[in-house]
C-alpha atoms as a PDB file:
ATOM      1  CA  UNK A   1     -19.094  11.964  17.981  1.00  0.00           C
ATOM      2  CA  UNK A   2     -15.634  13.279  19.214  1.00  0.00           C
ATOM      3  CA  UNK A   3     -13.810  16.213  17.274  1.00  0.00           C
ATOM      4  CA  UNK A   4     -10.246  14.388  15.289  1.00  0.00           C
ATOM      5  CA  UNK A   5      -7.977  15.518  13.141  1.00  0.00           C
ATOM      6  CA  UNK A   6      -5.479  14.409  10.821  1.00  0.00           C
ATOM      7  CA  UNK A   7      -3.666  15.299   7.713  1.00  0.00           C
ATOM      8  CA  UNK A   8      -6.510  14.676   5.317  1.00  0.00           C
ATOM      9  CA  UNK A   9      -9.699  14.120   7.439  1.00  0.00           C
ATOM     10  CA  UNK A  10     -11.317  15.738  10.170  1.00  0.00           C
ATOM     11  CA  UNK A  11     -14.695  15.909  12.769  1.00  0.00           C
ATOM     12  CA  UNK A  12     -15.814  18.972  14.035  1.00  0.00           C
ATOM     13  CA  UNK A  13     -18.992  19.171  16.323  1.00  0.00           C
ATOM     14  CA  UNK A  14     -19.940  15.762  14.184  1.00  0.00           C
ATOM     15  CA  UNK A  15     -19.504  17.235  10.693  1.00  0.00           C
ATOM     16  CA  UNK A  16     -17.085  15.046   8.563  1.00  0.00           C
ATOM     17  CA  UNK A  17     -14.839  16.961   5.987  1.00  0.00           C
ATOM     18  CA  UNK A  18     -12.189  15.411   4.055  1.00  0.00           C
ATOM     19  CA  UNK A  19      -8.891  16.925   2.033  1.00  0.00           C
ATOM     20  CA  UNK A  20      -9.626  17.046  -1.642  1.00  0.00           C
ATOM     21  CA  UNK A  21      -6.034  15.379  -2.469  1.00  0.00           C
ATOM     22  CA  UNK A  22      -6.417  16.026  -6.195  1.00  0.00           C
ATOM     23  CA  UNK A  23      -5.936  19.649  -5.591  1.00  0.00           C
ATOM     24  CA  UNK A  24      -2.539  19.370  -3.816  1.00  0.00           C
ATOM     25  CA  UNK A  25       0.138  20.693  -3.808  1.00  0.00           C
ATOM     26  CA  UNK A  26      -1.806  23.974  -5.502  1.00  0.00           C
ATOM     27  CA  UNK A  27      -4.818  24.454  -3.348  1.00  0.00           C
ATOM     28  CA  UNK A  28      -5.869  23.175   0.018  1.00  0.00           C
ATOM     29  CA  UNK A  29      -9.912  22.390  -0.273  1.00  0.00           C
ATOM     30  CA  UNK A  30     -11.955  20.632   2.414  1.00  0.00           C
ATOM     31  CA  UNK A  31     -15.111  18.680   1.146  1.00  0.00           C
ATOM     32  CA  UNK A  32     -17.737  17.655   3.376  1.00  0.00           C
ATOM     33  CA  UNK A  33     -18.542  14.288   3.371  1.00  0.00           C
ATOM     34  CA  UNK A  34     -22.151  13.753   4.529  1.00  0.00           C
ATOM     35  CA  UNK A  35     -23.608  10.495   2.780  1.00  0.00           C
ATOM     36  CA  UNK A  36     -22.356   7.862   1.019  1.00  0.00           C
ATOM     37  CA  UNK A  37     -23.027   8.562  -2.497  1.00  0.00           C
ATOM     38  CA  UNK A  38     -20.266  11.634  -1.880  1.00  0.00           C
ATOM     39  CA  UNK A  39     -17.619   9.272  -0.142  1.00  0.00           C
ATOM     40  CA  UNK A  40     -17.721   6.701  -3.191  1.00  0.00           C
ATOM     41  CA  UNK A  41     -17.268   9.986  -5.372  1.00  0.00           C
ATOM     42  CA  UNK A  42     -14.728  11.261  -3.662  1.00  0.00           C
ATOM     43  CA  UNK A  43     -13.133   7.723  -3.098  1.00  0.00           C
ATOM     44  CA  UNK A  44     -13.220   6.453  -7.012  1.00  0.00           C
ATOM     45  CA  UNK A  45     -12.111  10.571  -8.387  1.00  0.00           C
ATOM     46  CA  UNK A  46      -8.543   9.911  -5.628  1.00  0.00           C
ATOM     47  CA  UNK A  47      -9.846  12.998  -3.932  1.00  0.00           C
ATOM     48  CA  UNK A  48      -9.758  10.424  -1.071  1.00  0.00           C
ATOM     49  CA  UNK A  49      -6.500   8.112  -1.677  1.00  0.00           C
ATOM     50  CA  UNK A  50      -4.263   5.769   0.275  1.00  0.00           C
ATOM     51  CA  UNK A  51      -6.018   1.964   1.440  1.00  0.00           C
ATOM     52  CA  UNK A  52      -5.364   3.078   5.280  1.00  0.00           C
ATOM     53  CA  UNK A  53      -7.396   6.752   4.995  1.00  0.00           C
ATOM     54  CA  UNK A  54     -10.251   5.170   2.011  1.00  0.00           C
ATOM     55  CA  UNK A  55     -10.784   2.699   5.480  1.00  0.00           C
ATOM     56  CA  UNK A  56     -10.927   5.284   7.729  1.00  0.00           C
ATOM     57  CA  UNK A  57     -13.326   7.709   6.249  1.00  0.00           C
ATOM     58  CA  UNK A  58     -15.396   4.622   4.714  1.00  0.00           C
ATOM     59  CA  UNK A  59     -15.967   3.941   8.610  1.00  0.00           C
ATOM     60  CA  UNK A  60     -16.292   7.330  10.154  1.00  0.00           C
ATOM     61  CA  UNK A  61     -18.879   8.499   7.362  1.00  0.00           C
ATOM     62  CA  UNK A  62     -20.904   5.123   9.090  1.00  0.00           C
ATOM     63  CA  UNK A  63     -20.584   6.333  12.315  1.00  0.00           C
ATOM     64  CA  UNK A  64     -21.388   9.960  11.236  1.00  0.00           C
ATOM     65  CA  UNK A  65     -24.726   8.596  10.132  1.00  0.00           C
ATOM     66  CA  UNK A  66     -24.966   5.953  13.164  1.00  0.00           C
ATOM     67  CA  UNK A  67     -25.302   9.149  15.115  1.00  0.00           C
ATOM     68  CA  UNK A  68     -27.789  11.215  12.668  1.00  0.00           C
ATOM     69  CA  UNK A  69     -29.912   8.474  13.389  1.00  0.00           C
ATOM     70  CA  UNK A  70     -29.964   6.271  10.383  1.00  0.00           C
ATOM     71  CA  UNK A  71     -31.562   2.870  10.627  1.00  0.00           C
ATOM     72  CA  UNK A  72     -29.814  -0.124  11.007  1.00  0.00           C
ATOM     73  CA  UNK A  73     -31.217  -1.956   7.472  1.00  0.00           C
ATOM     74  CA  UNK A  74     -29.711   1.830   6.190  1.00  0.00           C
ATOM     75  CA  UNK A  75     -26.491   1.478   7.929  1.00  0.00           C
ATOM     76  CA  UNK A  76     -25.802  -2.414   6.618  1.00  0.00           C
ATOM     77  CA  UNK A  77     -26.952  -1.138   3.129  1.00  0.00           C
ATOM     78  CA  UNK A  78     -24.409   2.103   3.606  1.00  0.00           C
ATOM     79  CA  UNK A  79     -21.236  -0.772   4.750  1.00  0.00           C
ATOM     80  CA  UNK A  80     -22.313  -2.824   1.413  1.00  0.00           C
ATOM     81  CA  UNK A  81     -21.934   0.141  -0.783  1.00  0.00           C
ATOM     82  CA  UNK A  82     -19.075   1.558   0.850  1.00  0.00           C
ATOM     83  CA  UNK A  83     -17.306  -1.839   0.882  1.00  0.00           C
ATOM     84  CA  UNK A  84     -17.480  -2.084  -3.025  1.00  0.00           C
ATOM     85  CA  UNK A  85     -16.139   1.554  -3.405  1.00  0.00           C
ATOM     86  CA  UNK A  86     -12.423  -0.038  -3.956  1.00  0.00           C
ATOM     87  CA  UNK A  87     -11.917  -3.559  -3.862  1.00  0.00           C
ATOM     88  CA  UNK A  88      -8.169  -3.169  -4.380  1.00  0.00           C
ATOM     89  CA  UNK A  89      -8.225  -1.539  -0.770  1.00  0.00           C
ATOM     90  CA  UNK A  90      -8.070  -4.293   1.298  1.00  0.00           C
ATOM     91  CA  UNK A  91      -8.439  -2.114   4.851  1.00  0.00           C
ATOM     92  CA  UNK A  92     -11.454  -1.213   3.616  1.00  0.00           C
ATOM     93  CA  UNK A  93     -12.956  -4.641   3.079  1.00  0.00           C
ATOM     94  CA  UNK A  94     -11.676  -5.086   6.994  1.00  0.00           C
ATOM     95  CA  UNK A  95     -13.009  -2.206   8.218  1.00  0.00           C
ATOM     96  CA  UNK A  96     -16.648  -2.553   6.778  1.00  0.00           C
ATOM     97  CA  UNK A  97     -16.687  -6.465   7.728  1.00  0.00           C
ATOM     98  CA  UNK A  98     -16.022  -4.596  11.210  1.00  0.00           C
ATOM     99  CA  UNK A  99     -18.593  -2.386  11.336  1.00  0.00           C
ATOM    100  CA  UNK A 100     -21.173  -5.094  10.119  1.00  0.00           C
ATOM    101  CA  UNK A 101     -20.722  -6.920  13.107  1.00  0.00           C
ATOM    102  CA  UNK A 102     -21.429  -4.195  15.284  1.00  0.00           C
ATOM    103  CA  UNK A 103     -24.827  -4.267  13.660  1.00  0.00           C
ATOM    104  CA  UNK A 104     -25.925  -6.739  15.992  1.00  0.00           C
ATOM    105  CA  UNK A 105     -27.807  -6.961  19.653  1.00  0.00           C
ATOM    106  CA  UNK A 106     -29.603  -4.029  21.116  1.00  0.00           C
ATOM    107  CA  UNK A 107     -26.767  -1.359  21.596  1.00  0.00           C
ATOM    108  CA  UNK A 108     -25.314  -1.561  17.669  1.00  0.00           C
ATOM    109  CA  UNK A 109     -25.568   2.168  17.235  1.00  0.00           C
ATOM    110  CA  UNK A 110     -22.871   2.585  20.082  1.00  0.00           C
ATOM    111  CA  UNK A 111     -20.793  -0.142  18.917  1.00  0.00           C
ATOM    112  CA  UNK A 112     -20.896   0.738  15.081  1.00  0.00           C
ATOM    113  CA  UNK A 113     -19.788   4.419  16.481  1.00  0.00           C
ATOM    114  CA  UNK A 114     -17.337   3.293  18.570  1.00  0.00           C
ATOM    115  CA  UNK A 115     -15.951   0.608  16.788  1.00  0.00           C
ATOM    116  CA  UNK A 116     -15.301   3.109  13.789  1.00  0.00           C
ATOM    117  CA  UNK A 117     -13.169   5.232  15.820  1.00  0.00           C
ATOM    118  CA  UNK A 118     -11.391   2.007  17.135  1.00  0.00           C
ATOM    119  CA  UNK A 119     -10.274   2.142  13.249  1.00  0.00           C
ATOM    120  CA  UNK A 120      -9.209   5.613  13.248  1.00  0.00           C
ATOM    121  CA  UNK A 121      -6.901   5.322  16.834  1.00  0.00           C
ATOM    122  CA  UNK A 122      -5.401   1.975  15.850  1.00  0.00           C
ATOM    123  CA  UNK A 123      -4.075   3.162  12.519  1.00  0.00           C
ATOM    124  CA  UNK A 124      -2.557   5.981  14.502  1.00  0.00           C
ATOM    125  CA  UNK A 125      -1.160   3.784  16.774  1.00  0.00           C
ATOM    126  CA  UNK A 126      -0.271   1.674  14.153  1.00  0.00           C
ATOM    127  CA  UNK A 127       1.791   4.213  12.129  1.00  0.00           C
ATOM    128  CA  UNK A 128       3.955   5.305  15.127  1.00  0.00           C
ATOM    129  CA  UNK A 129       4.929   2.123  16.052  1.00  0.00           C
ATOM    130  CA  UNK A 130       6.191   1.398  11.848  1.00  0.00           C
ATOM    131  CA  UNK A 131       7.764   4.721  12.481  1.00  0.00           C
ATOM    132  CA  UNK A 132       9.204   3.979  15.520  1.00  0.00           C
ATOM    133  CA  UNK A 133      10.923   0.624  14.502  1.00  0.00           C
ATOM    134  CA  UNK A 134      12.048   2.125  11.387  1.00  0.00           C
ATOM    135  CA  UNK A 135      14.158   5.426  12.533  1.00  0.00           C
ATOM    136  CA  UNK A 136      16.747   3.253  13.752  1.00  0.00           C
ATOM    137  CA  UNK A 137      17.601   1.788  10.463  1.00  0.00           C
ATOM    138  CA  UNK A 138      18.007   5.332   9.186  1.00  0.00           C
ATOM    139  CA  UNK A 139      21.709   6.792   9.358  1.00  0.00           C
ATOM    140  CA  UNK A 140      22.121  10.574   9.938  1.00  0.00           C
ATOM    141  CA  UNK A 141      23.143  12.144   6.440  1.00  0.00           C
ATOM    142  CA  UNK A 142      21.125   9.285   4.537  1.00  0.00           C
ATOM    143  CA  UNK A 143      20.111  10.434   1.439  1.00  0.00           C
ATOM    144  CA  UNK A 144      16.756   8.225   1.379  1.00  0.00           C
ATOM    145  CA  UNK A 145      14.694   7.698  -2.031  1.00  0.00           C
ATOM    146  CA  UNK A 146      10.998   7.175  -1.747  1.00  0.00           C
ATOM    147  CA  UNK A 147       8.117   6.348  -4.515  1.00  0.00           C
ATOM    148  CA  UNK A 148       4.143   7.172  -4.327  1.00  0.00           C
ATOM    149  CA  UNK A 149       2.567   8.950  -1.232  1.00  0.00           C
ATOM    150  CA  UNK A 150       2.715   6.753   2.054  1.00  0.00           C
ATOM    151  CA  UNK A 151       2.792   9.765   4.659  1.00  0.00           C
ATOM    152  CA  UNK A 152      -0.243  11.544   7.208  1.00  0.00           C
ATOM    153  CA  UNK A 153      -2.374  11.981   3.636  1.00  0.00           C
ATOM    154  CA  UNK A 154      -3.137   8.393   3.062  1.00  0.00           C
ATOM    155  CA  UNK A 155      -3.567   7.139   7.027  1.00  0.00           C
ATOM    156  CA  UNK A 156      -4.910   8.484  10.213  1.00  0.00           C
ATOM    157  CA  UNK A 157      -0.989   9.047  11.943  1.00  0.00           C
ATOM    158  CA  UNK A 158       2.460  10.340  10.692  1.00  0.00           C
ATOM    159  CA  UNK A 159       2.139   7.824   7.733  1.00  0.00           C
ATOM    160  CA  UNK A 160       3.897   3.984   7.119  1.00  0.00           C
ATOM    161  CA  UNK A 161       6.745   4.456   5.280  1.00  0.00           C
ATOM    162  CA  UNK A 162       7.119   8.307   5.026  1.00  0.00           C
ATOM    163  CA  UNK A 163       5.942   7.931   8.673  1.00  0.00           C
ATOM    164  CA  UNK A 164       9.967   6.250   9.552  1.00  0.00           C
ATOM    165  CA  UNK A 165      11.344   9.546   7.444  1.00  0.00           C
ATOM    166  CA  UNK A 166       9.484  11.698   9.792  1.00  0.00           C
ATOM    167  CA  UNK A 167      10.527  10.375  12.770  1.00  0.00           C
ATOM    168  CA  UNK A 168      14.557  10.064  11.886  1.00  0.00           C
ATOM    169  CA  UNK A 169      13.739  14.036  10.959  1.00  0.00           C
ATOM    170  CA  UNK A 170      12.092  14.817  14.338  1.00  0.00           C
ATOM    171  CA  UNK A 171      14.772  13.000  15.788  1.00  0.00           C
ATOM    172  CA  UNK A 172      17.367  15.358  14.295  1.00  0.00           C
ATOM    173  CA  UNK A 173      19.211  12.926  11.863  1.00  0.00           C
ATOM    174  CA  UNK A 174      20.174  15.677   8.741  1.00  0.00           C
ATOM    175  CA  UNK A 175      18.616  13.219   6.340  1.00  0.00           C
ATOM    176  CA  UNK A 176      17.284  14.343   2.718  1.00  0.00           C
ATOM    177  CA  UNK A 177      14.718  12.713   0.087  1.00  0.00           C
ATOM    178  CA  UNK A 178      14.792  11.836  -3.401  1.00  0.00           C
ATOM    179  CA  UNK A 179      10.909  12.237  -4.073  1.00  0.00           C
ATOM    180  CA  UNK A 180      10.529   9.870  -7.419  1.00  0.00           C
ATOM    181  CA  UNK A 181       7.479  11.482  -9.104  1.00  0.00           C
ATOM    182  CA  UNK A 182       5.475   8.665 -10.057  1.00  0.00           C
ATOM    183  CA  UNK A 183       3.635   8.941 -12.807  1.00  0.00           C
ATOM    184  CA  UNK A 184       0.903   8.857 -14.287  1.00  0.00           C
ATOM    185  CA  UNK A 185      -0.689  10.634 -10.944  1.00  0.00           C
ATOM    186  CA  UNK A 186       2.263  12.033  -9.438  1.00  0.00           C
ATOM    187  CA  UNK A 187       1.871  10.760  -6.154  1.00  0.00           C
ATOM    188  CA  UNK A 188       5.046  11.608  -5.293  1.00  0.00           C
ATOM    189  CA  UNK A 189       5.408  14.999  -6.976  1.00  0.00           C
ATOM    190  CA  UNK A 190       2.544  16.176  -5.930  1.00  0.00           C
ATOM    191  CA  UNK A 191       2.111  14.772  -2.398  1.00  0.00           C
ATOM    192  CA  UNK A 192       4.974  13.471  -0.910  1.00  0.00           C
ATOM    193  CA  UNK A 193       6.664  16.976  -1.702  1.00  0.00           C
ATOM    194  CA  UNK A 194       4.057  18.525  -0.333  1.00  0.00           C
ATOM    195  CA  UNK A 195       4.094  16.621   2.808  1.00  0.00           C
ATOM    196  CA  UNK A 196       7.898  17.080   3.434  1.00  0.00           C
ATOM    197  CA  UNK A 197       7.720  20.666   2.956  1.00  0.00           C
ATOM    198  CA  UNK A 198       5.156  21.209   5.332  1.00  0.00           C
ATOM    199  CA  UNK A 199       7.421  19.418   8.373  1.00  0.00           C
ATOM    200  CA  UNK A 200      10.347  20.664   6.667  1.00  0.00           C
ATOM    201  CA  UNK A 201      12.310  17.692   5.694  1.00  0.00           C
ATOM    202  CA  UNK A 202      15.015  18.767   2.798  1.00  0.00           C
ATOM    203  CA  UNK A 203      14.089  16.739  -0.681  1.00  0.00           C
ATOM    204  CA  UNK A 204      14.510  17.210  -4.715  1.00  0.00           C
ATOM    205  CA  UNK A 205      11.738  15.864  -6.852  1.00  0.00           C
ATOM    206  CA  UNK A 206      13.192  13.982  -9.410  1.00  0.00           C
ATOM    207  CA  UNK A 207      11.826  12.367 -12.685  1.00  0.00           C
ATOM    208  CA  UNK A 208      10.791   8.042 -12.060  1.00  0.00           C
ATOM    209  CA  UNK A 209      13.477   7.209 -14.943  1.00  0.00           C
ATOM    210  CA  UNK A 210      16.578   9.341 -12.959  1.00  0.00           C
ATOM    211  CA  UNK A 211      16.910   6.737 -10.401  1.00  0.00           C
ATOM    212  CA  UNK A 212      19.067   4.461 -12.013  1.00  0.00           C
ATOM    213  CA  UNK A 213      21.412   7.067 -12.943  1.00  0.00           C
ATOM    214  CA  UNK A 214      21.196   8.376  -9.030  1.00  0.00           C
ATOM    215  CA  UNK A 215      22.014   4.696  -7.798  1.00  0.00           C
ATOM    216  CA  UNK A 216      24.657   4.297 -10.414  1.00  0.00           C
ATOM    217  CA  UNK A 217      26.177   7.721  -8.789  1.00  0.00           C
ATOM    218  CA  UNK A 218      26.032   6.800  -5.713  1.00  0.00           C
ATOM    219  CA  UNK A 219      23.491   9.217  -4.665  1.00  0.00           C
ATOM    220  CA  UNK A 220      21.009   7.132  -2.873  1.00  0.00           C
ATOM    221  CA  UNK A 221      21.816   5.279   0.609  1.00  0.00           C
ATOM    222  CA  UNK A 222      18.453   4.043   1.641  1.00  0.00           C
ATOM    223  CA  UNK A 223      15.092   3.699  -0.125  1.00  0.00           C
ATOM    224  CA  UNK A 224      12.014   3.661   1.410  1.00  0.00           C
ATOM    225  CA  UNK A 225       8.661   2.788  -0.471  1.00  0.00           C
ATOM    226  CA  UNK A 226       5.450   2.144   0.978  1.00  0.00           C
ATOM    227  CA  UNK A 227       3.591  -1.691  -0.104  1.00  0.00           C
ATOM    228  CA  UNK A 228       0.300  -2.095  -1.008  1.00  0.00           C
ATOM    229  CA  UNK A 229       0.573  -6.025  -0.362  1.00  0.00           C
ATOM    230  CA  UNK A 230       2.980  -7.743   1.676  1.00  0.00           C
ATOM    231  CA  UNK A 231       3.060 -11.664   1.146  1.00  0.00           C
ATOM    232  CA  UNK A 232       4.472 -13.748   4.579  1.00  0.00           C
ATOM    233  CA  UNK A 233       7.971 -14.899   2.466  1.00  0.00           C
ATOM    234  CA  UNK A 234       8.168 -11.165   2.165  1.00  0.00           C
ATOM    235  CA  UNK A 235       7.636 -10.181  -1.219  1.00  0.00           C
ATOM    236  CA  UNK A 236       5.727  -7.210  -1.591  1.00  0.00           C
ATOM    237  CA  UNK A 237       3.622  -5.381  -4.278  1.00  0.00           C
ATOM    238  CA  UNK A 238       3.510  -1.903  -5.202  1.00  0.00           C
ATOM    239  CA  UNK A 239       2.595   0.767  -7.436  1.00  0.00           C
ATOM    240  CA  UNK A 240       4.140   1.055 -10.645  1.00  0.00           C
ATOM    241  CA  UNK A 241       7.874   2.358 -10.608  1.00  0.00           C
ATOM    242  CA  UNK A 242       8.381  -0.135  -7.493  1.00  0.00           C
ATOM    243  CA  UNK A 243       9.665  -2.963  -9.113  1.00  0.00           C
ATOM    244  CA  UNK A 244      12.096  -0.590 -10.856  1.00  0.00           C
ATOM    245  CA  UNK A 245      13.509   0.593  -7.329  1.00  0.00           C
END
């Protein structure tokens, strides 16, 4: 397996360790994550959280055991499980209805490996090209209001919609956040802040029920929120506080 990194997962010389997200912004922890009983623990107690990063450590743990040498009947079993971890994550269901179609013909060990990877690169690819389309849309001196955690934590990149932040940032547009909380978990608070501190974007944390009063001020001029369905018309689905927004 090759070494990866990214904000909340990483391989090194085949070993799997994931960010313990819970802990943020307080303490950075690494957990290894070396069977499947520990990933559905780690997935169902949101030490492990956002649909795109559940995915991709769901299918590198199955390539982490492809290579230890786990049978196939143990890897189809392992998918199963692993597929039933969230059912609200809907890139998990894809990626384990991937992987269980690698388990097929004489060379599935390679496939399931590589094919698990595949996951990893293309949600990378995936996230710079949302950020990429995005930055345009952003002004420079936007004062941009965002809800949840949809940044590097939750995917394999620079994130989806935190991801188009980034890049207007990198870019050198002087934009600043309004990080909404959102409660109960504090997504927001506890993550998103997090993550803009670390690539030093300017934000204020504010409380979920301040943003009318910020709109009504005229204090917001774009907001950005991540979707955890997207219907074709357009409509989209969120967590709670979205609607609100």
């Amino acid at each position: 397996m090759r070494d990866l990194t990214a904000t909340s997962l990483r391989i090194e010389s085949g070993r799997l360790s994931l960010l313990d997200q819970t802990l943020l912004p307080g303490e950075e922890r690494w957990l290894a994550c070396d069977d499947v009983d520990t990933l559905i623990e780690q997935v169902r107690a949101l030490r492990v959280r956002g649909a795109p990063m559940i995915a991709i450590a769901a299918a590198l743990l199955v390539a982490r055991r492809a290579a230890a040498g786990d049978s196939r009947a143990e890897l189809e079993t392992a998918v199963e499980r692993l597929r039933e971890a969230r059912p609200t994550a809907v890139n998990l269901t894809h990626a384990m209805d991937r992987l269980r179609a690698c388990l097929a013909g004489d060379d599935w060990r390679e496939r399931t490996i590589a094919e698990a990877y595949a996951v990893f690169d293309e949600d990378r690819a995936l996230c710079d090209a949302i950020a990429d389309h995005g930055e345009p849309l952003i002004a420079d001196g936007d004062r941009i209001l965002t809800h949840c955690n949809t940044g590097g934590l939750a995917t394999a990149g620079v994130g989806t919609a935190l991801g188009v932040i980034r890049r207007a940032h990198e870019r050198g547009k002087r934009i600043s956040v309004w990080v909404g909380e959102t409660r109960p978990l504090l997504q927001g608070g506890r993550l998103t802040a997090w993550e803009l501190g670390r690539i030093g974007v300017p934000y204020r944390l504010i409380t979920d029920s301040t943003v009318g009063s910020l709109m009504a001020a005229g204090e917001v001029d774009k907001v950005i929120v991540g979707a955890d369905r997207i219907a074709a018309n357009g409509d989209v689905a969120n967590k709670v506080g979205t609607y609100n927004i």
